[in-house]
PDB file of N, CA and C in Angstrom:
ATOM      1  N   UNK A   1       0.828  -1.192   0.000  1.00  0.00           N
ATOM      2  CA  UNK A   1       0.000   0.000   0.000  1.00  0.00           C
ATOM      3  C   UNK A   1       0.874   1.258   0.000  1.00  0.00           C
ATOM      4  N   UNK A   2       0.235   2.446  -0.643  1.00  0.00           N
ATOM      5  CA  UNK A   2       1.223   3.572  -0.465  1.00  0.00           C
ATOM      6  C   UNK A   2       0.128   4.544   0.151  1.00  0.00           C
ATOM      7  N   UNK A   3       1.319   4.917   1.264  1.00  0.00           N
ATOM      8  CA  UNK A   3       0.824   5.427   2.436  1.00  0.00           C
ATOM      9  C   UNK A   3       1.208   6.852   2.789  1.00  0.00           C
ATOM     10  N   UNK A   4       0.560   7.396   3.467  1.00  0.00           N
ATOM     11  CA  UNK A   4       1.243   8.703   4.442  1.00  0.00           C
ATOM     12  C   UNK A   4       0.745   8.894   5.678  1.00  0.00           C
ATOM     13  N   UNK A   5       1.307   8.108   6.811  1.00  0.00           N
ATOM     14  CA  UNK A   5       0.653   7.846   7.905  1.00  0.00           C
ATOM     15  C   UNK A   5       0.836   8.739   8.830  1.00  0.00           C
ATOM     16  N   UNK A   6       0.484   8.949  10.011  1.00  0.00           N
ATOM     17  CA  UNK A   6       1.072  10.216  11.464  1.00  0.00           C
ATOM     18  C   UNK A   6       0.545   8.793  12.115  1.00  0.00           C
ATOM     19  N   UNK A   7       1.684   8.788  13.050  1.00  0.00           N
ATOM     20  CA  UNK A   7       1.427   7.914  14.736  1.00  0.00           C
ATOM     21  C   UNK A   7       1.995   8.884  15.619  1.00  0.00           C
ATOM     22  N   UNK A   8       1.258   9.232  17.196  1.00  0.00           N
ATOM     23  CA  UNK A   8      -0.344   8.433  16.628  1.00  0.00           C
ATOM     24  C   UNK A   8      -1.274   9.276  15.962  1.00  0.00           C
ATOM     25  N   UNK A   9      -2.103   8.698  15.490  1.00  0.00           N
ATOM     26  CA  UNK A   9      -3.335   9.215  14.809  1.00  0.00           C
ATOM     27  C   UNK A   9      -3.912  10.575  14.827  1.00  0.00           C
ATOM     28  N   UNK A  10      -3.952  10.358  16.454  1.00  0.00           N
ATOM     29  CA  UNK A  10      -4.582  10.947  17.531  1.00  0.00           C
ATOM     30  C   UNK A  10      -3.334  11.244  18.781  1.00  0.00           C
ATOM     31  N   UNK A  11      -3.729  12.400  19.113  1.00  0.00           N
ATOM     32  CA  UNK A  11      -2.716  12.942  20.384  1.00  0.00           C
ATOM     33  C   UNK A  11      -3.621  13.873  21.279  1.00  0.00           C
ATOM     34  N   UNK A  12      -4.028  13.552  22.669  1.00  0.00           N
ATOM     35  CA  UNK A  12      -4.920  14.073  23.634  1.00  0.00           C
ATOM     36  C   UNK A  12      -3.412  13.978  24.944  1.00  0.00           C
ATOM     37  N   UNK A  13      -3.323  15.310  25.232  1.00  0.00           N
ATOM     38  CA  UNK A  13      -2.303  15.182  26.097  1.00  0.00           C
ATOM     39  C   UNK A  13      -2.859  16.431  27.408  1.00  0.00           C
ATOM     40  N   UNK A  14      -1.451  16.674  28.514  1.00  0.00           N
ATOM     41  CA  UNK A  14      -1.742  17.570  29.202  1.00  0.00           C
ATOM     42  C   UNK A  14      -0.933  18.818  29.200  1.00  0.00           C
ATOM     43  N   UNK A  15      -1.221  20.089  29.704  1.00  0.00           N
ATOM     44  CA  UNK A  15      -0.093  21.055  29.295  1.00  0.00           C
ATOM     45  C   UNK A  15       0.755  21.028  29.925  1.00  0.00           C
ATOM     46  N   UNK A  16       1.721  21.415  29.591  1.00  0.00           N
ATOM     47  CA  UNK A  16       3.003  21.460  29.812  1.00  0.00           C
ATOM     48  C   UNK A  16       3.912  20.566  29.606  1.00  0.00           C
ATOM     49  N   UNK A  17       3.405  19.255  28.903  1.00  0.00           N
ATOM     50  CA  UNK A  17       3.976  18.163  28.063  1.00  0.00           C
ATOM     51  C   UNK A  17       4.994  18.436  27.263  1.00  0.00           C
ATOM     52  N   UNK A  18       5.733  16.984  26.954  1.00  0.00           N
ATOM     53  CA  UNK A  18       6.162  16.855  25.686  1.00  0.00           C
ATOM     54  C   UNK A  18       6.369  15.700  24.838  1.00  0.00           C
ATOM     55  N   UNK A  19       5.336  16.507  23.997  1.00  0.00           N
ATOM     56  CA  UNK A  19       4.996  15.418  22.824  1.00  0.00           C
ATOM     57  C   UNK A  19       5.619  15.078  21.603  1.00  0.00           C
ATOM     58  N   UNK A  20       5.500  14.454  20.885  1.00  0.00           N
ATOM     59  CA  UNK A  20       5.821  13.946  19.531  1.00  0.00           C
ATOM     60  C   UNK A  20       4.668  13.211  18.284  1.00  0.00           C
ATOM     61  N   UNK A  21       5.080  13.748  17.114  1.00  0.00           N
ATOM     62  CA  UNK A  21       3.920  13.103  16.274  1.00  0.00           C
ATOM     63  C   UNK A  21       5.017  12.609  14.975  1.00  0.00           C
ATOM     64  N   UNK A  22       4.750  11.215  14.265  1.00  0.00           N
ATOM     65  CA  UNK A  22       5.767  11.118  13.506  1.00  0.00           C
ATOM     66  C   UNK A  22       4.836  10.938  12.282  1.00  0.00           C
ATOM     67  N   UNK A  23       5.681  11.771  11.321  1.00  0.00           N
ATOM     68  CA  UNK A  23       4.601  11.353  10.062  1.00  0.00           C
ATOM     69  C   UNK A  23       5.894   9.855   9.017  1.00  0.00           C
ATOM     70  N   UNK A  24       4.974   9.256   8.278  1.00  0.00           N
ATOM     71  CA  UNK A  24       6.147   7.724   7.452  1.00  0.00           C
ATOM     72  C   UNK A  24       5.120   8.223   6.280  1.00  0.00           C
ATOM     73  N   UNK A  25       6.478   8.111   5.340  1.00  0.00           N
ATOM     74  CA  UNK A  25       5.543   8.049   3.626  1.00  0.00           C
ATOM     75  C   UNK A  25       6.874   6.747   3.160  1.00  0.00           C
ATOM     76  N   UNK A  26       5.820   5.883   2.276  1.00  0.00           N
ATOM     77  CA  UNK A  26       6.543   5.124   1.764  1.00  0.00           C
ATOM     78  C   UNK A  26       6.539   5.246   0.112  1.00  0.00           C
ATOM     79  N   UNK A  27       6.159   6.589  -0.626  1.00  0.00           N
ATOM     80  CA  UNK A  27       5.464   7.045  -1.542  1.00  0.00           C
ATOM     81  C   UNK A  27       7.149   7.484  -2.882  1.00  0.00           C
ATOM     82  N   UNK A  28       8.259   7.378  -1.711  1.00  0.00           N
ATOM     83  CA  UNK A  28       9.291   8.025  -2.713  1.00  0.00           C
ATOM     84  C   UNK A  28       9.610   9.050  -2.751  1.00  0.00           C
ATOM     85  N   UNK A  29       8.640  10.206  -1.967  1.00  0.00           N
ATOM     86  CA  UNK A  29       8.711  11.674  -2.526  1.00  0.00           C
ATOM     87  C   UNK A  29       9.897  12.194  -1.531  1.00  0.00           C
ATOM     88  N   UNK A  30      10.170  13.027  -2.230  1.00  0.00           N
ATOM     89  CA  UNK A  30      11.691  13.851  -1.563  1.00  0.00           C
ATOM     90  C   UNK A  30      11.078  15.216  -0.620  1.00  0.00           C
ATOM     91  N   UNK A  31       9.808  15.874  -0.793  1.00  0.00           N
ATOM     92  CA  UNK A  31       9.269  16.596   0.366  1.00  0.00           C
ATOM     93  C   UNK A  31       8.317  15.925   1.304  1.00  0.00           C
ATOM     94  N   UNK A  32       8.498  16.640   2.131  1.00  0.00           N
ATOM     95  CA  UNK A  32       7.233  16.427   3.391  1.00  0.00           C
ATOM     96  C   UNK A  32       6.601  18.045   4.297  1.00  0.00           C
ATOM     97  N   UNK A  33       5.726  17.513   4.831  1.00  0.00           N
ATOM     98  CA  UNK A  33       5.260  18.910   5.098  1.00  0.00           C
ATOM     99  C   UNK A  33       4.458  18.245   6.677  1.00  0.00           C
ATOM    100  N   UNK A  34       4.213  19.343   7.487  1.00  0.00           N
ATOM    101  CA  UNK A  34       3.371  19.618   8.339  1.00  0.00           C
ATOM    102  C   UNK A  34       2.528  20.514   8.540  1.00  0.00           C
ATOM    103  N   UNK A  35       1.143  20.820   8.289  1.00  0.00           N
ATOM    104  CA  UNK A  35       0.250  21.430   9.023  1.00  0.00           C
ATOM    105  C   UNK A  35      -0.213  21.452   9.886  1.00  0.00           C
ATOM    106  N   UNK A  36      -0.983  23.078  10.014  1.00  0.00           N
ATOM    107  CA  UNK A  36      -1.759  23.144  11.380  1.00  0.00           C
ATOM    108  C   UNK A  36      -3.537  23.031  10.825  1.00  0.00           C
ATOM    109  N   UNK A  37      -4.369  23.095  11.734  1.00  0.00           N
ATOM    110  CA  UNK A  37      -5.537  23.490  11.271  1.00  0.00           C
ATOM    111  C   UNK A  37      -6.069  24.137  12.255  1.00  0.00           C
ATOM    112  N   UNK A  38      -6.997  25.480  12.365  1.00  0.00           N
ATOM    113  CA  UNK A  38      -6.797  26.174  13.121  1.00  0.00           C
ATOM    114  C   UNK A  38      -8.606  25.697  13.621  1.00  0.00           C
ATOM    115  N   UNK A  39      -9.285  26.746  14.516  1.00  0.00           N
ATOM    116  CA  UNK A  39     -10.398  26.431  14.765  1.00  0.00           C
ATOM    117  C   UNK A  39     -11.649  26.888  13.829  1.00  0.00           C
ATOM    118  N   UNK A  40     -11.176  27.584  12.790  1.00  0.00           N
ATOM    119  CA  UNK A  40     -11.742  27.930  11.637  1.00  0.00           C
ATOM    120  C   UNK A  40     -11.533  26.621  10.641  1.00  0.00           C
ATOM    121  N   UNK A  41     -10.908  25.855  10.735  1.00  0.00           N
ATOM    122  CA  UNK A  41     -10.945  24.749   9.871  1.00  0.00           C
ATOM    123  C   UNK A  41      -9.746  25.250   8.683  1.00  0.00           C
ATOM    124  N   UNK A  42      -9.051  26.091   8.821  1.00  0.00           N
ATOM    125  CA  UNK A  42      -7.905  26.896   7.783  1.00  0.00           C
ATOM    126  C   UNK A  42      -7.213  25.973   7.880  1.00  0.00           C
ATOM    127  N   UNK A  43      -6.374  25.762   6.751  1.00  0.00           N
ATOM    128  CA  UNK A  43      -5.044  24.950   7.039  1.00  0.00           C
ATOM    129  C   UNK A  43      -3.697  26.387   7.120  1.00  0.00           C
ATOM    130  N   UNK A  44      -3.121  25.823   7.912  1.00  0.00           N
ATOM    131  CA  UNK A  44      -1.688  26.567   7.743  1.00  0.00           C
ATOM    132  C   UNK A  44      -1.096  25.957   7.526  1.00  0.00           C
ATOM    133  N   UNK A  45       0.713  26.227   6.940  1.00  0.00           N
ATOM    134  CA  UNK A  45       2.011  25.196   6.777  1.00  0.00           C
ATOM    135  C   UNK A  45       2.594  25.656   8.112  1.00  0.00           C
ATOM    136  N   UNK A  46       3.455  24.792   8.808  1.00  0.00           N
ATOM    137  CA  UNK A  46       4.420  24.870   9.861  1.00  0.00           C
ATOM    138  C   UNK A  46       5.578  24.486   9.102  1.00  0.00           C
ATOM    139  N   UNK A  47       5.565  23.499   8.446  1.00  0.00           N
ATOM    140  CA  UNK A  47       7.133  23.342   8.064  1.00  0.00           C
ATOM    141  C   UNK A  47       7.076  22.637   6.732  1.00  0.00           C
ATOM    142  N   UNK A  48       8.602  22.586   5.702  1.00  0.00           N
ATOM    143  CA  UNK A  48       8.199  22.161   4.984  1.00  0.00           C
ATOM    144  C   UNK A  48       9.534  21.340   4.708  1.00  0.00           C
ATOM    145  N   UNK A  49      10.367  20.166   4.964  1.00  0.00           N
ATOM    146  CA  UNK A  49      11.176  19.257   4.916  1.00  0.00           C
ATOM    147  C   UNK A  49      11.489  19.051   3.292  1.00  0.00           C
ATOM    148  N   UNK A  50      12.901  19.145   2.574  1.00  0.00           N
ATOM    149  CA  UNK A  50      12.873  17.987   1.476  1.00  0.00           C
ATOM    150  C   UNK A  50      14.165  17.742   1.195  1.00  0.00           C
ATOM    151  N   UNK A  51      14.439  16.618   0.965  1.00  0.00           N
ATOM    152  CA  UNK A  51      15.592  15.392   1.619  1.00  0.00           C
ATOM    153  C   UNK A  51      16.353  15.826   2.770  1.00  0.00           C
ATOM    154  N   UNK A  52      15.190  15.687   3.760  1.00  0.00           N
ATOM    155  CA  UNK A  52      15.690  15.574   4.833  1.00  0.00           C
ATOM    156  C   UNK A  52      16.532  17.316   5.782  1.00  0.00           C
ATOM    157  N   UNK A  53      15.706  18.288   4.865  1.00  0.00           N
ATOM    158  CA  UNK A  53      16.443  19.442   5.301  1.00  0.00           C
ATOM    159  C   UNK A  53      15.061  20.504   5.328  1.00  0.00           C
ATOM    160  N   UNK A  54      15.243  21.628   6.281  1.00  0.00           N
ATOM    161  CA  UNK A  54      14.275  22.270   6.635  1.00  0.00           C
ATOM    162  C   UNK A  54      14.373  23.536   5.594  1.00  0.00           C
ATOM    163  N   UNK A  55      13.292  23.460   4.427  1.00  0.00           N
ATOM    164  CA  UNK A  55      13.399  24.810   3.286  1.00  0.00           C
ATOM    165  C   UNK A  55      12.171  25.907   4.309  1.00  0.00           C
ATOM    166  N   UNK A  56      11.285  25.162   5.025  1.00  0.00           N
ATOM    167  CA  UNK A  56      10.296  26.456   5.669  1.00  0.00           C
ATOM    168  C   UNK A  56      10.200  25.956   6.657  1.00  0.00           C
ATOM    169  N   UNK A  57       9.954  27.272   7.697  1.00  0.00           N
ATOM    170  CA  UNK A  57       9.490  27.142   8.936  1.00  0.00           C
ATOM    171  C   UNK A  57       8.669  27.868   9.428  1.00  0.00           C
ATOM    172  N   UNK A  58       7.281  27.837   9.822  1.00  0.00           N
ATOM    173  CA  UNK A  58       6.496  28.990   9.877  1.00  0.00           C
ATOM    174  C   UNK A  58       6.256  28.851  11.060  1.00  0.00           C
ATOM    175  N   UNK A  59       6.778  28.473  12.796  1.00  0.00           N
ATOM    176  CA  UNK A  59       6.141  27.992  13.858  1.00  0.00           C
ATOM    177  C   UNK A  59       6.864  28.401  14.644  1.00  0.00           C
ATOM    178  N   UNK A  60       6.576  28.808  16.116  1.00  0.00           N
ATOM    179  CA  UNK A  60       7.441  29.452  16.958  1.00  0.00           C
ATOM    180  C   UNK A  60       8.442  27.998  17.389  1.00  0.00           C
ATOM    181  N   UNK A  61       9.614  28.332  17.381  1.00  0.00           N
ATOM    182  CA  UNK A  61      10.567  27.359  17.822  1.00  0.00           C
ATOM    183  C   UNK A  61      10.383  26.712  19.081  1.00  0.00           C
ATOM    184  N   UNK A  62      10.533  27.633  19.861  1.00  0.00           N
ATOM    185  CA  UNK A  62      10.210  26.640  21.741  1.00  0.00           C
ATOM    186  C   UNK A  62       8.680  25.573  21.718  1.00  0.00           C
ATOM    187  N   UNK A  63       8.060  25.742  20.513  1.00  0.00           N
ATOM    188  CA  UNK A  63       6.447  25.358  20.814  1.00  0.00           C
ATOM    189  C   UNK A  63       6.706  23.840  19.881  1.00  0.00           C
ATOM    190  N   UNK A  64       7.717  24.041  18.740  1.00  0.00           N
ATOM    191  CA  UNK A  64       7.563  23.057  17.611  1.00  0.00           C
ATOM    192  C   UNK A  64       8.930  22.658  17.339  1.00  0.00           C
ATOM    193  N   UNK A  65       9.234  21.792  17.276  1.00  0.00           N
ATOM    194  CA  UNK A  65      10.965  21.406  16.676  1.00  0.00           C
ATOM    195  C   UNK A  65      10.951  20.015  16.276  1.00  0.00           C
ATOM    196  N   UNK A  66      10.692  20.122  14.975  1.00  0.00           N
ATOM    197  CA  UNK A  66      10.822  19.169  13.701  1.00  0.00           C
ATOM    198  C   UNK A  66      12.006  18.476  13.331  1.00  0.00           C
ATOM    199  N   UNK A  67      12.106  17.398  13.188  1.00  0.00           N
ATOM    200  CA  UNK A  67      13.177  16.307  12.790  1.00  0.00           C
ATOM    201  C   UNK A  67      12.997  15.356  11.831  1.00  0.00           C
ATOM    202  N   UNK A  68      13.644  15.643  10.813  1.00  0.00           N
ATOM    203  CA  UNK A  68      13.744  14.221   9.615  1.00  0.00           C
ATOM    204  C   UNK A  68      14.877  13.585   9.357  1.00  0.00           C
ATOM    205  N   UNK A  69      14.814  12.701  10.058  1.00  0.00           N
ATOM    206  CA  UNK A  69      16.318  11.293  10.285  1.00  0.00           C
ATOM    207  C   UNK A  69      16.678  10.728   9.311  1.00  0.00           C
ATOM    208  N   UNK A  70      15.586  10.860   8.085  1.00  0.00           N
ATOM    209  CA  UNK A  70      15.643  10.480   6.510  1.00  0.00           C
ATOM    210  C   UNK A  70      14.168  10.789   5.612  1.00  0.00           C
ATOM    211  N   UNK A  71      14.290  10.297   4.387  1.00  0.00           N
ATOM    212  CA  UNK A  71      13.539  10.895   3.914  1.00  0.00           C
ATOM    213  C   UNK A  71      12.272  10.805   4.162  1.00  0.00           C
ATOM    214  N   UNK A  72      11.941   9.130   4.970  1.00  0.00           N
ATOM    215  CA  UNK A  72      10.724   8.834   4.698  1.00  0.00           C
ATOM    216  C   UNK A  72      10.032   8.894   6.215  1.00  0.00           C
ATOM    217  N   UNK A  73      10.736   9.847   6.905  1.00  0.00           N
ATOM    218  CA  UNK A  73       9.950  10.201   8.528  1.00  0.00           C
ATOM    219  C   UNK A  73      10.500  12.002   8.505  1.00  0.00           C
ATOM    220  N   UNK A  74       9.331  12.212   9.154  1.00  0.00           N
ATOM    221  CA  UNK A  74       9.485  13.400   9.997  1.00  0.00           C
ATOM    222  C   UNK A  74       8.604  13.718  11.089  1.00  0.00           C
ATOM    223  N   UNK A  75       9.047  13.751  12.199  1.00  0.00           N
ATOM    224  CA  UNK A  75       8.845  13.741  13.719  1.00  0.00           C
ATOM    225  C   UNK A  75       8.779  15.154  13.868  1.00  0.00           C
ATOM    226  N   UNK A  76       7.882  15.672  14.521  1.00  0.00           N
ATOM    227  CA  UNK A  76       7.565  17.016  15.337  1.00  0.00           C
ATOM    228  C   UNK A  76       7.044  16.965  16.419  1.00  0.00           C
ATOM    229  N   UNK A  77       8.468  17.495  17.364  1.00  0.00           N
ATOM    230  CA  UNK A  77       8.204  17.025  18.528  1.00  0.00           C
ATOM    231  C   UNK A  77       7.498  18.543  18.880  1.00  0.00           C
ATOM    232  N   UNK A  78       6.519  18.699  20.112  1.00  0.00           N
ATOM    233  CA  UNK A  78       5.750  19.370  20.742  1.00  0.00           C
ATOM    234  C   UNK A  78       5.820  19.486  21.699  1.00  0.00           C
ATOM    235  N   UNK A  79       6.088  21.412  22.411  1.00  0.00           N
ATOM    236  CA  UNK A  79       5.791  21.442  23.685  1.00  0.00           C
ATOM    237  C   UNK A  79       4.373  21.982  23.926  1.00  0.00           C
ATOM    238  N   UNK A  80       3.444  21.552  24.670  1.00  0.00           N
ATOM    239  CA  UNK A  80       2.152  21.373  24.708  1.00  0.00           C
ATOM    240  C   UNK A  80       1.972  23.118  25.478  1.00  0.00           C
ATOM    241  N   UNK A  81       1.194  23.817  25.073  1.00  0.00           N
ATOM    242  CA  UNK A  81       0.877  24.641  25.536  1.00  0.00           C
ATOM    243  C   UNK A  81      -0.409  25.215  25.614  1.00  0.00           C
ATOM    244  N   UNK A  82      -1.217  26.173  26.202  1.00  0.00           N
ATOM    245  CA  UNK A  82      -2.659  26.510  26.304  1.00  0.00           C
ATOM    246  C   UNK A  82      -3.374  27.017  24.608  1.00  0.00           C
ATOM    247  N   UNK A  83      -1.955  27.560  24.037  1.00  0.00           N
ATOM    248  CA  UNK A  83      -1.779  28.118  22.551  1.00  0.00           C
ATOM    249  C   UNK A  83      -2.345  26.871  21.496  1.00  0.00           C
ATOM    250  N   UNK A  84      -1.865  25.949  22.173  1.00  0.00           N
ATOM    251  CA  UNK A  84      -1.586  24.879  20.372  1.00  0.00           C
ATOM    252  C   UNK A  84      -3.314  23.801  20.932  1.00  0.00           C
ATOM    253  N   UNK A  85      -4.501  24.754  20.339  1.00  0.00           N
ATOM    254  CA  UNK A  85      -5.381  23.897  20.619  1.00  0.00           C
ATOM    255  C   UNK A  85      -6.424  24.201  18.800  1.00  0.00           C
ATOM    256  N   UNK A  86      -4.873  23.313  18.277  1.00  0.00           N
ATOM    257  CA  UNK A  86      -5.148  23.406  16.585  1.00  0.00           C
ATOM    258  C   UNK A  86      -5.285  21.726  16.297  1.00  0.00           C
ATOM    259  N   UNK A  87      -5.728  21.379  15.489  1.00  0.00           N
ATOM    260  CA  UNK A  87      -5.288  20.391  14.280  1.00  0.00           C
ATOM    261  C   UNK A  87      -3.895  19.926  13.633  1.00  0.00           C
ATOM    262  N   UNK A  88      -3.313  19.393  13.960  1.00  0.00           N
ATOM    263  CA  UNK A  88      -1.602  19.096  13.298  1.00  0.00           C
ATOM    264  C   UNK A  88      -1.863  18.158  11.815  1.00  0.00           C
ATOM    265  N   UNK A  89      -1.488  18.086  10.534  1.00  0.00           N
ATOM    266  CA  UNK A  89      -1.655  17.300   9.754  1.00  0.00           C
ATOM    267  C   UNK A  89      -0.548  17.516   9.326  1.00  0.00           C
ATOM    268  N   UNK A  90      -0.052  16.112   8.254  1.00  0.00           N
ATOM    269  CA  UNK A  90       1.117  15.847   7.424  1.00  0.00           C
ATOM    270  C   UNK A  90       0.865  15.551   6.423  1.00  0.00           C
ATOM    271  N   UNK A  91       1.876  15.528   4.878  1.00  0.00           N
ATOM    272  CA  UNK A  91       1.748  15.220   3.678  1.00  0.00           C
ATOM    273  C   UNK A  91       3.069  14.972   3.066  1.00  0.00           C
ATOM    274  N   UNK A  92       3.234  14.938   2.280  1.00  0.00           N
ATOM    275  CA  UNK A  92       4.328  14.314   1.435  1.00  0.00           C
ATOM    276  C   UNK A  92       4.194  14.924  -0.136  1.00  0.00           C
ATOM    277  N   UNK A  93       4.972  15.266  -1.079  1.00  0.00           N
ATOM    278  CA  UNK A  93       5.195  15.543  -2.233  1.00  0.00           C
ATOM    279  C   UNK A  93       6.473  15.159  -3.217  1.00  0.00           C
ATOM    280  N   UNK A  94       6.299  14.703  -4.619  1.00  0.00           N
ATOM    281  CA  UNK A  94       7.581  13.999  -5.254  1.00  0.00           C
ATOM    282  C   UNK A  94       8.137  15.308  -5.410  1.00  0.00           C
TER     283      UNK A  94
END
């Protein structure tokens, strides 16, 4: 199957945490991306990864700090705050 998964799925945490969300594409593509979705249902970009290197960053640093170990993961780890009560989504592009 070709995929673009986030584990987990789902993330219900408490503040002042720290979290992590990993997105896996097994699709080939050399970008990846993370969104937000706000409470308007908007999408925003937070970041935008490709081979493995950060071309955008649209997210306050202490809140979000993104990692791609290779091409086909990228992890955004999260410090949980009263602020981040958005939607997180991921994608992938060749």
């Amino acid at each position: 199957d070709t995929v673009v998964s986030q584990t987990p799925k789902y993330l219900v945490t408490q503040m002042g945490k720290k979290e992590s969300l990993k997105c896996e594409q097994n699709l080939g593509h050399d970008t990846m991306y993370w969104y937000k979705q706000d409470s308007k249902k908007l999408l925003k970009i937070m970041f935008i990864y490709n081979n493995e290197e950060p071309i955008l960053n649209e997210t306050v640093p202490n809140r979000f700090s993104p990692d791609s170990p290779d091409k086909v993961h990228l992890i955004l780890h999260i410090n949980v705050s009263p602020i981040l009560m958005n939607v997180i989504l991921n994608s992938s592009q060749e």
